[in-house]
C-alpha atoms as a PDB file:
ATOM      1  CA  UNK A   1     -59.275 192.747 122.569  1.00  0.00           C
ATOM      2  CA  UNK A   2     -58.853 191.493 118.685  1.00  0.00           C
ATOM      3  CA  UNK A   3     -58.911 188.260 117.542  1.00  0.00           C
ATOM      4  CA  UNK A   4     -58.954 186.930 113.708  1.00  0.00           C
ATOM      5  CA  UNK A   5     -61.489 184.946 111.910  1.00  0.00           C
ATOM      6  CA  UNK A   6     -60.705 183.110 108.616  1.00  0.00           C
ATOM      7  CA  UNK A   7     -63.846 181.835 107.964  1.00  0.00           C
ATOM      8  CA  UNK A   8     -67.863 181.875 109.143  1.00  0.00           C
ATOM      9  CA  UNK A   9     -67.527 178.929 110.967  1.00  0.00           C
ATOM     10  CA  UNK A  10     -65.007 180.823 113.224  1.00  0.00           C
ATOM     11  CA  UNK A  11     -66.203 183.905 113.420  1.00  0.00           C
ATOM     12  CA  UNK A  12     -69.705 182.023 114.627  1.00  0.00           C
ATOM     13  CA  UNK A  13     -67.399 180.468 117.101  1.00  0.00           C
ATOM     14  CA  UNK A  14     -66.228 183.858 118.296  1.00  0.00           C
ATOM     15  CA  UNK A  15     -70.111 185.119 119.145  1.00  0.00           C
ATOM     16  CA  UNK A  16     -70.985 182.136 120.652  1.00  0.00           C
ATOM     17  CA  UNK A  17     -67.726 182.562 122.979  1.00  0.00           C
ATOM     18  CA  UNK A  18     -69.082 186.151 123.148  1.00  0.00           C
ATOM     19  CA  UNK A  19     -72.577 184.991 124.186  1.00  0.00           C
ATOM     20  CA  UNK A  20     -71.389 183.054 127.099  1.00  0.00           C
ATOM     21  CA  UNK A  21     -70.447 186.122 128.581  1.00  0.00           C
ATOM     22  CA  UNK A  22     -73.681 188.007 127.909  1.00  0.00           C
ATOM     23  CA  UNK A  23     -76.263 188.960 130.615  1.00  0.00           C
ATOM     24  CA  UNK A  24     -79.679 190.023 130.876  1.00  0.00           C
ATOM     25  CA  UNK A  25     -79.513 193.725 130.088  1.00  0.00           C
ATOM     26  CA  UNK A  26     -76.505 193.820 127.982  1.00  0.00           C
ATOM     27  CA  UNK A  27     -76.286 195.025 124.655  1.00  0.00           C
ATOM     28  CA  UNK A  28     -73.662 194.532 121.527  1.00  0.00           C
ATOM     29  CA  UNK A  29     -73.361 196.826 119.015  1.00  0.00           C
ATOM     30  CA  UNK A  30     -71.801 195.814 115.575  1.00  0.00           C
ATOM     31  CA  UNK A  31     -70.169 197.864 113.403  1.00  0.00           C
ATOM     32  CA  UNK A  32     -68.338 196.633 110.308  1.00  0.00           C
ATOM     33  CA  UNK A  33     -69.283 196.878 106.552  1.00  0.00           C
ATOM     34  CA  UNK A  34     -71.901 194.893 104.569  1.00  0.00           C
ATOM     35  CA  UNK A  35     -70.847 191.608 104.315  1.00  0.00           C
ATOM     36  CA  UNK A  36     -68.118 191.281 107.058  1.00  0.00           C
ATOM     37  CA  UNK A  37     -69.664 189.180 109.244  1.00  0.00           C
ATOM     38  CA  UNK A  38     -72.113 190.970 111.601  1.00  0.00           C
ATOM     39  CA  UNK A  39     -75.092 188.642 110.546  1.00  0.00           C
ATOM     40  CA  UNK A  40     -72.713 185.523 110.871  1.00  0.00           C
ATOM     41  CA  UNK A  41     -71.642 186.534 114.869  1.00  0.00           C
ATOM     42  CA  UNK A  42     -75.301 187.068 115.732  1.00  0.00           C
ATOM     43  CA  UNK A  43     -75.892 183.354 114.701  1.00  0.00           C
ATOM     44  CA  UNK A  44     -73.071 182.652 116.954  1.00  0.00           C
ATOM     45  CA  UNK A  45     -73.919 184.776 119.751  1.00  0.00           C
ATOM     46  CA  UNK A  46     -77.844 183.644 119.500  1.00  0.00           C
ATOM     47  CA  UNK A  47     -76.613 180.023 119.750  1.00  0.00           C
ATOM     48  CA  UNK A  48     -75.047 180.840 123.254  1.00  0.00           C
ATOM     49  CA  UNK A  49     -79.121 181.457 124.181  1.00  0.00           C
ATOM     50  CA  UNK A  50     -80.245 177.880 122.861  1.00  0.00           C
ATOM     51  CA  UNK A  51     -81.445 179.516 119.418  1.00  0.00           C
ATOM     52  CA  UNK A  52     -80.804 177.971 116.296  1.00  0.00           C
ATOM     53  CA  UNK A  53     -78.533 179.280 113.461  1.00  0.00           C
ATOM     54  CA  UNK A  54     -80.270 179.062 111.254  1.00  0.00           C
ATOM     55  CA  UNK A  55     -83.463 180.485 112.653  1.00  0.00           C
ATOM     56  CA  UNK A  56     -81.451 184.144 112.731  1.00  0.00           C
ATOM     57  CA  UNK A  57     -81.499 185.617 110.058  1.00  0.00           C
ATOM     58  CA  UNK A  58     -80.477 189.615 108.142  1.00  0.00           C
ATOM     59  CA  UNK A  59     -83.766 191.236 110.193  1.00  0.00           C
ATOM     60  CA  UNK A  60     -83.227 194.261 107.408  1.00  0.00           C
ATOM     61  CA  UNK A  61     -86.803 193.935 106.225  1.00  0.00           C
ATOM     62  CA  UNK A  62     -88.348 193.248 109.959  1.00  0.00           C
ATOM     63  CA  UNK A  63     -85.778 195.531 111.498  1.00  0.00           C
ATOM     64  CA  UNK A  64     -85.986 193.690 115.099  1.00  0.00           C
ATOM     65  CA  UNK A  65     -86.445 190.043 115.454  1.00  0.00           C
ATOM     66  CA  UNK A  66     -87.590 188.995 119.223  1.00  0.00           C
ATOM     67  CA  UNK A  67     -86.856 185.046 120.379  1.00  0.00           C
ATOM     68  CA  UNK A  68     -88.699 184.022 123.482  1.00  0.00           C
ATOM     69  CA  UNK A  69     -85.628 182.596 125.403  1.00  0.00           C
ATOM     70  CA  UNK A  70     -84.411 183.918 129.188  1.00  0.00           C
ATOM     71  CA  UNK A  71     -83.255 186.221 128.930  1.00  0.00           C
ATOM     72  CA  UNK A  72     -85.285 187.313 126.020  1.00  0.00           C
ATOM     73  CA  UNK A  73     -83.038 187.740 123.127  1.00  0.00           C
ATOM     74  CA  UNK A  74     -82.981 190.434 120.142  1.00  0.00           C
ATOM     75  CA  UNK A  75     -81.647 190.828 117.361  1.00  0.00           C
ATOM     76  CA  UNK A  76     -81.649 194.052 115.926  1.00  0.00           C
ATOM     77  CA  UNK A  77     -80.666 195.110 112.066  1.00  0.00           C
ATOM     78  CA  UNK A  78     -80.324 199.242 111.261  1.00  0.00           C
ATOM     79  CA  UNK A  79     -79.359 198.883 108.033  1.00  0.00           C
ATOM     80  CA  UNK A  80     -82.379 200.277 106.839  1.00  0.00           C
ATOM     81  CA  UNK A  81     -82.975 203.127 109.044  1.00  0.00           C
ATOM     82  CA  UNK A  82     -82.476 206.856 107.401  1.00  0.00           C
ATOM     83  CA  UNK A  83     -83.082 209.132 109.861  1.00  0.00           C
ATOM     84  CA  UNK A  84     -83.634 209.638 113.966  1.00  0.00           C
ATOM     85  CA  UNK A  85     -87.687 209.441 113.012  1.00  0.00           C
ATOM     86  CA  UNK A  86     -86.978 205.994 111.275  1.00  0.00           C
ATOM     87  CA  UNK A  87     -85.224 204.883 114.567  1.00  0.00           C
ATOM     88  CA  UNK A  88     -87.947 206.344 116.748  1.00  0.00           C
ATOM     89  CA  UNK A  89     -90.272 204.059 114.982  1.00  0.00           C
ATOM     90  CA  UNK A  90     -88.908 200.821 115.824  1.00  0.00           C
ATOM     91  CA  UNK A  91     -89.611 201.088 119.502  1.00  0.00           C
ATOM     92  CA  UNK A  92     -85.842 200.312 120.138  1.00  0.00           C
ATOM     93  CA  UNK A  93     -86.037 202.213 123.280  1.00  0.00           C
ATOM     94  CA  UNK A  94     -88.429 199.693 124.760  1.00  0.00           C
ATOM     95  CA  UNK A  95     -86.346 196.633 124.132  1.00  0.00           C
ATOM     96  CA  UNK A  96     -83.242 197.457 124.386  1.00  0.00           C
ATOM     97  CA  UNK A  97     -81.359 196.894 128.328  1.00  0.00           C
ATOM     98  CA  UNK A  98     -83.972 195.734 130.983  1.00  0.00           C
ATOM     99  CA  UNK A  99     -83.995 192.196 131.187  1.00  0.00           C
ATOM    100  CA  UNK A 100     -83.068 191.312 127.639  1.00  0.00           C
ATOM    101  CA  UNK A 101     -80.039 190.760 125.746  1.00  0.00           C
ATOM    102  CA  UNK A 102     -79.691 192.419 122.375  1.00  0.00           C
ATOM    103  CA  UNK A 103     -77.742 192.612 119.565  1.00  0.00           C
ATOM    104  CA  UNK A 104     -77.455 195.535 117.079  1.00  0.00           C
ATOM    105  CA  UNK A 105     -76.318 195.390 113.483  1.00  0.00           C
ATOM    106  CA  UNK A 106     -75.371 198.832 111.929  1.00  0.00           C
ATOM    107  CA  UNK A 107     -75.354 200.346 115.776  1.00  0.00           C
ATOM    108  CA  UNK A 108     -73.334 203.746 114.301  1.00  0.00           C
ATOM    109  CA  UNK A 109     -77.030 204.504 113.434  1.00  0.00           C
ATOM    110  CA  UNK A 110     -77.790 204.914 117.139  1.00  0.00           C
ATOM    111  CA  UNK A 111     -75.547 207.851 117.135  1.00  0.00           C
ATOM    112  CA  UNK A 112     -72.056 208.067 119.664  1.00  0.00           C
ATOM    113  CA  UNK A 113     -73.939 208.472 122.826  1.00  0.00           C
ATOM    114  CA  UNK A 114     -76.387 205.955 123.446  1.00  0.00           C
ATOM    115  CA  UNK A 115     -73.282 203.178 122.458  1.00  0.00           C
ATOM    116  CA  UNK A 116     -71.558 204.165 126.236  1.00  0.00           C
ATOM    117  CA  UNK A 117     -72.726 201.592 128.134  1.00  0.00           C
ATOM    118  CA  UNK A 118     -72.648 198.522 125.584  1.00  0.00           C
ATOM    119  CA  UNK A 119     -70.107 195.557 124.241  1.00  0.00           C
ATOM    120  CA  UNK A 120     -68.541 197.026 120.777  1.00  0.00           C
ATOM    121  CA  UNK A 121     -67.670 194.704 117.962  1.00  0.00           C
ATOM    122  CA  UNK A 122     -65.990 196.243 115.006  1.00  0.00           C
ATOM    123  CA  UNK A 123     -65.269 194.437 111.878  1.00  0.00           C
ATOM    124  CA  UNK A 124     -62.270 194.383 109.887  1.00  0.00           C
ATOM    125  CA  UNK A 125     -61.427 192.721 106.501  1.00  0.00           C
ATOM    126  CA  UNK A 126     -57.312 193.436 105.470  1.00  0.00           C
ATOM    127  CA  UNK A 127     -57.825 189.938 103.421  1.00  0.00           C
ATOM    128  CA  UNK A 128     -60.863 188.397 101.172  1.00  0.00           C
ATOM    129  CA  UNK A 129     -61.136 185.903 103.753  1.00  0.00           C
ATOM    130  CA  UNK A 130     -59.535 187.269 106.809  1.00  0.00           C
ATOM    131  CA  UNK A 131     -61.680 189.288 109.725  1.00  0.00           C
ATOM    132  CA  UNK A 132     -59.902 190.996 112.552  1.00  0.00           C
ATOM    133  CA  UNK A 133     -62.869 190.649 115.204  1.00  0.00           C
ATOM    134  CA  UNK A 134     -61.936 194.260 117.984  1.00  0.00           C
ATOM    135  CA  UNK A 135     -64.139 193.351 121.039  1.00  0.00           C
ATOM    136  CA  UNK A 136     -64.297 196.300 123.613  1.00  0.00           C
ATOM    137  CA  UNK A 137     -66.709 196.910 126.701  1.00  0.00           C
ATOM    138  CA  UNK A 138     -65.899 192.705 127.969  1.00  0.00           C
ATOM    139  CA  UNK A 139     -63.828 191.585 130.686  1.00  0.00           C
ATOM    140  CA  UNK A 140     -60.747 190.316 129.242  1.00  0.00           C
ATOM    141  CA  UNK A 141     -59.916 188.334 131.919  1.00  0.00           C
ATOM    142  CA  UNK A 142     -63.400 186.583 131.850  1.00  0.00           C
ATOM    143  CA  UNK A 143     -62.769 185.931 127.771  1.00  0.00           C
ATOM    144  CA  UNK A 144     -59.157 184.613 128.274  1.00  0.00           C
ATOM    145  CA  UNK A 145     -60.766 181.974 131.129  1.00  0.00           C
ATOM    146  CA  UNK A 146     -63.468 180.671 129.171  1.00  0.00           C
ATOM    147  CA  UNK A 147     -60.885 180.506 125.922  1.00  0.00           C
ATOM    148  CA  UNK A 148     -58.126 178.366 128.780  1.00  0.00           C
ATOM    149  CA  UNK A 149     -61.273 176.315 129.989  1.00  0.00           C
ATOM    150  CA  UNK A 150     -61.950 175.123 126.599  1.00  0.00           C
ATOM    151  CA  UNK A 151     -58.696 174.292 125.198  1.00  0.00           C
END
């Protein structure tokens, strides 16, 4: 599924749609380059859990940032991971799935095979202002009644 964003407010908009959707266990991965939005749908997807905007924040420095909501919620920035040993680190593996939701920026650091079973956001910018917003691994169907419900 695509849809277009042509500003922050409604790409926001667009995670929080994406957050209704979202269940304990799932996980989004975001790929996209830096500044095109990633950090911006997070807020919006976060929001869907009851957490503030502007309490999320680029977690580049902390690398995952835990809120105590239910289902617990993470948000998860790779940006500055280098290698598999970096990633080991983290203690990714013991957050991510279960009973929480998370959400990972820079996910192509995960490598191909552990993205199978999660919702994939990629991140497009053909104008300065314009983001085409490709959603796979989401029931369609679900995202086109929620988008009828709320016109």
């Amino acid at each position: 599924m695509r849809v277009t964003s042509s500003s922050p407010f409604e790409t926001e908009e667009i995670g929080r749609r994406l957050g209704r959707l979202l269940k304990a266990g799932d996980i989004v991965c975001l790929f996209g380059d830096l500044g095109a939005g990633k950090t911006t749908m997070v807020k919006g997807i976060a929001s869907s859990f009851g957490i503030s905007s502007r309490d999320v924040t680029s977690a580049s420095f902390t690398v995952i940032a835990g809120y105590p909501v239910t289902p617990p919620f993470y948000h998860i920035d790779l940006y500055r991971i280098e290698s598999p040993d970096d990633l080991e680190s983290t203690g990714i593996w013991d957050i991510i799935g279960g009973e929480s939701v998370s959400v990972i920026e820079w996910a192509e650091r995960l490598g191909d095979e552990k993205l199978v079973q999660s919702v994939r956001v990629y991140f497009e910018e053909p104008a300065e202002d314009i983001r085409v917003i490709t959603i796979e691994g989401i029931n369609e169907e679900n995202w086109s009644d929620m988008q009828a419900r709320q016109a």
